[in-house]
Protein backbone atom coordinates (compact mmCIF):
# COMPACT_ATOMS: atom_id res chain seq x y z
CA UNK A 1 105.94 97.25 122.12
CA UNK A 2 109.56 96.96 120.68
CA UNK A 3 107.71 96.86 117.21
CA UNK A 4 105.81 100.09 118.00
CA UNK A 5 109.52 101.42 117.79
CA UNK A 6 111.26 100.07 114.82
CA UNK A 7 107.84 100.84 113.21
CA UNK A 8 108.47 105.24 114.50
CA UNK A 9 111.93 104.59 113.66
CA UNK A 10 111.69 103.32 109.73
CA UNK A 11 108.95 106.06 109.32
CA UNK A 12 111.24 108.74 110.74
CA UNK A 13 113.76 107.41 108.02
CA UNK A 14 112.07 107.75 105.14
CA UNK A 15 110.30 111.35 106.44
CA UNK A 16 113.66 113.01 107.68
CA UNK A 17 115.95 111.16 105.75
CA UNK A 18 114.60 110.34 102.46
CA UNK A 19 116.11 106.75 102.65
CA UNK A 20 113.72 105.40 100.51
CA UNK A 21 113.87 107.91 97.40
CA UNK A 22 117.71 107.54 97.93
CA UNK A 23 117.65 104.13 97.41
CA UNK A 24 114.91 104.06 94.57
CA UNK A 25 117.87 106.30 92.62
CA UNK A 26 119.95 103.39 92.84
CA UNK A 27 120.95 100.99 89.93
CA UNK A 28 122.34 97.68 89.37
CA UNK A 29 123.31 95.83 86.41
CA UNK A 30 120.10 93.18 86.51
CA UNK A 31 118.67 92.95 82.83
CA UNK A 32 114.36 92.83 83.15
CA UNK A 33 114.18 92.81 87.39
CA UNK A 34 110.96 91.93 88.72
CA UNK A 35 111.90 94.15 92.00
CA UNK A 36 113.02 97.94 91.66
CA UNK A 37 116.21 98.13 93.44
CA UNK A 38 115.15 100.00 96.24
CA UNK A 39 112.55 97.43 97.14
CA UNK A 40 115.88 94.81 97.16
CA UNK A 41 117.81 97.02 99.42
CA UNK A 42 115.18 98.25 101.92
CA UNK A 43 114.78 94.98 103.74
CA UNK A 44 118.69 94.20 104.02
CA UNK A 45 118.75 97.72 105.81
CA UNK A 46 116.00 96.65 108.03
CA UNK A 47 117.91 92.92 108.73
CA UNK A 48 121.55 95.26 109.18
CA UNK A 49 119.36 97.65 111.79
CA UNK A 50 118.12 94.37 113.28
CA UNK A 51 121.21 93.07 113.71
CA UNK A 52 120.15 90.07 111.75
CA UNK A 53 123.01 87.40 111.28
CA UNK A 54 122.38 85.93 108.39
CA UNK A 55 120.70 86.03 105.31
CA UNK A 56 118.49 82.45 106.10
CA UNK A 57 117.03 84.60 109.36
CA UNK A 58 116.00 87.79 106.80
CA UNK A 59 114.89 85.61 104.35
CA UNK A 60 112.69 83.69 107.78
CA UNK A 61 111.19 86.96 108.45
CA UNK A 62 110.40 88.13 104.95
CA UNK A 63 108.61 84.89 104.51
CA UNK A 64 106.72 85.67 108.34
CA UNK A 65 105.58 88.93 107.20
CA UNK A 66 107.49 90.34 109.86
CA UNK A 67 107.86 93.69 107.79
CA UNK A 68 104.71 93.96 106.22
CA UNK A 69 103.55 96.85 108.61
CA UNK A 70 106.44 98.79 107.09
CA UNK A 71 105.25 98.72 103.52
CA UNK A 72 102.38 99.51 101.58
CA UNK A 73 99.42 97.11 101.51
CA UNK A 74 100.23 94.90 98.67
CA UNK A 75 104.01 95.06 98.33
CA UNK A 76 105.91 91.67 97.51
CA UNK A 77 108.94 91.63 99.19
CA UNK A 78 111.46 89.55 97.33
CA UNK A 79 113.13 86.32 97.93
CA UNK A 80 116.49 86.60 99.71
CA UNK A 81 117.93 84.69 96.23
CA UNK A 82 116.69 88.24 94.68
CA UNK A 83 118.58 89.93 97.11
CA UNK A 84 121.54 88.01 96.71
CA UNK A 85 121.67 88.58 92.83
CA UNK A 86 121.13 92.54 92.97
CA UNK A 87 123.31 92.97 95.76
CA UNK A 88 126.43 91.15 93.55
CA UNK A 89 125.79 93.69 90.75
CA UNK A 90 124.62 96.42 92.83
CA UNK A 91 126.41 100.47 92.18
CA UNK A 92 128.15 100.85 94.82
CA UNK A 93 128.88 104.53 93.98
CA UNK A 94 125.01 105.37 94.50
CA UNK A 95 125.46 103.70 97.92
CA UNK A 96 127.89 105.99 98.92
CA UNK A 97 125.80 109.29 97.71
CA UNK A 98 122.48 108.04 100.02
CA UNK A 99 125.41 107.37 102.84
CA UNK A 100 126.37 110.63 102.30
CA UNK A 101 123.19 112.12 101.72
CA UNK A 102 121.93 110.85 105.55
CA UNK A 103 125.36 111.68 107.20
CA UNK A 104 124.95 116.06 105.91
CA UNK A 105 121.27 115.63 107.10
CA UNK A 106 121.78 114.14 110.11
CA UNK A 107 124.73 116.72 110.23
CA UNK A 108 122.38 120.03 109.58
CA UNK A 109 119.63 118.13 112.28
């Protein structure tokens, strides 16, 4: 049942919020990636609203398919080594647009 909610919750994110456009508009300094940035960032969101304490626990659920109701069918995930490589290079100007982009939404809501 506690699924049934994160699952309404992340869907209410991306409908009212636009969270994931926002973070498809983001860009790193990774020459040829295999995942789009957005795809990188989108699970570390999910660990941080998880309260997930490390990355070896994201990268144990990633591996579980514990998110795979939250993506399209056929979506790779990627490795937490991925996400460890865009995050070191990751804008962190574009971060703070989508941060302020949800903060004046959930402002005018």
């Amino acid at each position: 049942m506690r699924k049934n909610y994160f699952v309404k919750l992340v869907k209410y994110m991306k409908n009212v919020y636009q969270i994931d456009h926002g973070l498809n508009q983001l860009s790193d300094g990774r020459v040829n990636p295999t995942y789009c940035t957005g795809q990188v960032i989108l699970p570390v969101l999910l660990g941080f609203l998880l309260r997930i304490k490390s990355f070896n626990e994201l990268n144990f659920m990633i591996k579980n398919h514990e998110f795979s109701k939250l993506f399209p069918r056929g979506t790779k995930l990627p490795q937490i080594d991925a996400i460890r490589d865009t995050l070191k290079v990751l804008d962190l100007e574009g971060l703070k647009q989508v941060n302020q982009n949800v903060i004046k939404t959930a402002g005018e809501n």
